[in-house]
Protein backbone atom coordinates (compact mmCIF):
# COMPACT_ATOMS: atom_id res chain seq x y z
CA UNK A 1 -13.98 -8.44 -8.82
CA UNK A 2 -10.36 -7.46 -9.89
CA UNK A 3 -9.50 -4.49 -9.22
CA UNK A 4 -6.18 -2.86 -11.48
CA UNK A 5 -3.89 -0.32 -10.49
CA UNK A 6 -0.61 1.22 -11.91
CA UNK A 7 1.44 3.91 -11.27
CA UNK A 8 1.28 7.06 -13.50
CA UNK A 9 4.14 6.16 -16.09
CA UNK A 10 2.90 2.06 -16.10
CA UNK A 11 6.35 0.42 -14.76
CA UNK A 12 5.00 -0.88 -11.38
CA UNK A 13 1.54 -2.51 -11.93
CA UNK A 14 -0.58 -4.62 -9.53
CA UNK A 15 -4.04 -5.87 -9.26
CA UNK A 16 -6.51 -7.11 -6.25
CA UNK A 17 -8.60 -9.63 -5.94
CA UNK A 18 -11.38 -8.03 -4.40
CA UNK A 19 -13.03 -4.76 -3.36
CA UNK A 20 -11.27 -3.25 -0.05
CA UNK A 21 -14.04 -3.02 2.66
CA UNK A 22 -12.74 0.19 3.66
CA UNK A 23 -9.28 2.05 2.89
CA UNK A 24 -6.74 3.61 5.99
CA UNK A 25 -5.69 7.07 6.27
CA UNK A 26 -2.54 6.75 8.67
CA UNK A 27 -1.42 9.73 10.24
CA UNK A 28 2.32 8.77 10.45
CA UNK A 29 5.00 11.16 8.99
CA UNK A 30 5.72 9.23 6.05
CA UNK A 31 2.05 8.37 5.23
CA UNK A 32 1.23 12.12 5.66
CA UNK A 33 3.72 12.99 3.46
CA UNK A 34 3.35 10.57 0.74
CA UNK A 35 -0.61 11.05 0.82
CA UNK A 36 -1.52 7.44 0.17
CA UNK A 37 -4.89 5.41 1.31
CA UNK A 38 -3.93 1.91 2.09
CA UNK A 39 -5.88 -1.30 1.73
CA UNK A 40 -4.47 -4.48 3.30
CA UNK A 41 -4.26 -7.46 1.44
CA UNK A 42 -2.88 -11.10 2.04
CA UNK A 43 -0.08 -11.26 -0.34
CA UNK A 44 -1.69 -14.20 -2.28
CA UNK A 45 -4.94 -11.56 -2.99
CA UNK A 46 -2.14 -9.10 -4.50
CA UNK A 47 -0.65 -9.71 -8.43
CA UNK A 48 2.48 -7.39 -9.52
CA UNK A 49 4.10 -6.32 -12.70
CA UNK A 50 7.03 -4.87 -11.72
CA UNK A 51 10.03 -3.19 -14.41
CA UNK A 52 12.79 -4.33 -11.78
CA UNK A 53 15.06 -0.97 -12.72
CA UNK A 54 12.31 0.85 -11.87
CA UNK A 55 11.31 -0.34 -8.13
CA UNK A 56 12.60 1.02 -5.14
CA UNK A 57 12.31 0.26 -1.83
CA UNK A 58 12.44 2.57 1.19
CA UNK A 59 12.72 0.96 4.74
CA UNK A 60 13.26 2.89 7.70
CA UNK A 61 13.01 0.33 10.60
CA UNK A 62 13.86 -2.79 8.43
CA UNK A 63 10.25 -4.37 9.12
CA UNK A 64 8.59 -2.84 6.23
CA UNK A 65 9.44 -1.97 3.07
CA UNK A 66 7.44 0.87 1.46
CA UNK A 67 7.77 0.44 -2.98
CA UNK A 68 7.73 3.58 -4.84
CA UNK A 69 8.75 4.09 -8.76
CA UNK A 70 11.58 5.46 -9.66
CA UNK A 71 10.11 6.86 -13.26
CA UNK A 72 7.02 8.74 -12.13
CA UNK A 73 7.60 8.75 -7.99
CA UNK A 74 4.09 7.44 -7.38
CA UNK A 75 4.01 5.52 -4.10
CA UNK A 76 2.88 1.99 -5.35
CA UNK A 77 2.33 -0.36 -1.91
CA UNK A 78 4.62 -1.73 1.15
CA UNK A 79 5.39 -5.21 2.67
CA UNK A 80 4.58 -5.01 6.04
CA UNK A 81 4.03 -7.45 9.09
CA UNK A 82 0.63 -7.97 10.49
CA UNK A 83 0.09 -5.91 13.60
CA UNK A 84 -1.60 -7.43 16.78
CA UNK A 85 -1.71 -5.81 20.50
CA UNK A 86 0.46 -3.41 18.38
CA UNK A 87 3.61 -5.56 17.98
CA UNK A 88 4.32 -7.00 14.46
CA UNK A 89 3.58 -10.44 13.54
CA UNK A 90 6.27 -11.47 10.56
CA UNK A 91 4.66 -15.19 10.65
CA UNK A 92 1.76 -13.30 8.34
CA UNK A 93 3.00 -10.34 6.23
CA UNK A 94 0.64 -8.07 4.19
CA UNK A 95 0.84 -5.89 1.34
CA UNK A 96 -0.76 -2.66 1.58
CA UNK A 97 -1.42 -1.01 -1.50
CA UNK A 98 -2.34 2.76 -2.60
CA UNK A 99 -5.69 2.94 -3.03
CA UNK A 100 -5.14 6.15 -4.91
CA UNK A 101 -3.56 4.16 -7.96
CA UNK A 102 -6.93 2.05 -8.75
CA UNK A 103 -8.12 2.39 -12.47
CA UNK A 104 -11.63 3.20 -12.60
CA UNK A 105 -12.65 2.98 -9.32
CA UNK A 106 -14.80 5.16 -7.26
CA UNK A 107 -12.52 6.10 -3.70
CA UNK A 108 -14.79 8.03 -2.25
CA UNK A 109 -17.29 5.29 -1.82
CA UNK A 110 -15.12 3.55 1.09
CA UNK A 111 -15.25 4.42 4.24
CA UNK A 112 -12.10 5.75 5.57
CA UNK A 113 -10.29 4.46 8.60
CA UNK A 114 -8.14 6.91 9.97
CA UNK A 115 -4.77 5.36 12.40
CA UNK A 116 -3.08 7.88 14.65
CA UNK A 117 0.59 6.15 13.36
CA UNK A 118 1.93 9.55 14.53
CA UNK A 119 1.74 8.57 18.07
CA UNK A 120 1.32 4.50 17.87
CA UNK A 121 5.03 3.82 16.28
């Protein structure tokens, strides 16, 4: 089941390969703020269609990079290592995408994980 997603003006695009099993809610500053659900992907299970003059890339720690358009604002998805015993494994890198930027798909029927990223990182 693909699943497609784009931001609201259409430069950054991306589809999944399959269904999330349940989305994140990460209580972090930055997630707060930006209001996102993530689902974790490999990055082979994530396609993008990116207008290059329109990505950009915030970073505050260098070990993930957080995409957002530069048209519309939308946060779009991040590059991040895979966590484990809550130190970062770069050997296996994931993309987390908004969940909130899925065309035609019914949120509210995954269960929500929430992370307490406020007080992990």
């Amino acid at each position: 089941m693909t699943i497609h997603a784009s931001c609201h003006c259409g430069a950054i695009k991306f589809e999944v390969s399959e269904k999330p099993a349940s989305v994140t809610a990460c209580t972090c500053t930055f997630c707060t703020k930006r209001g996102a659900l993530w689902a974790y992907y490999t990055p082979d299970q994530v396609k993008l269609s990116i207008t290059p003059e329109a990505d950009a890339v915030y970073s505050r720690r260098g070990f993930s990079k957080h995409h957002h358009c530069l048209v519309c604002g939308c946060g779009t998805f991040s590059v991040l290592p895979t966590w484990v015993d809550l130190k970062p494994d770069f050997e296996h890198p994931r993309t987390s995408v908004n969940v909130r930027l899925f065309d035609d798909f019914d949120i509210a029927s995954l269960p929500v994980k929430t992370v307490d990223g406020r007080n992990l990182w």
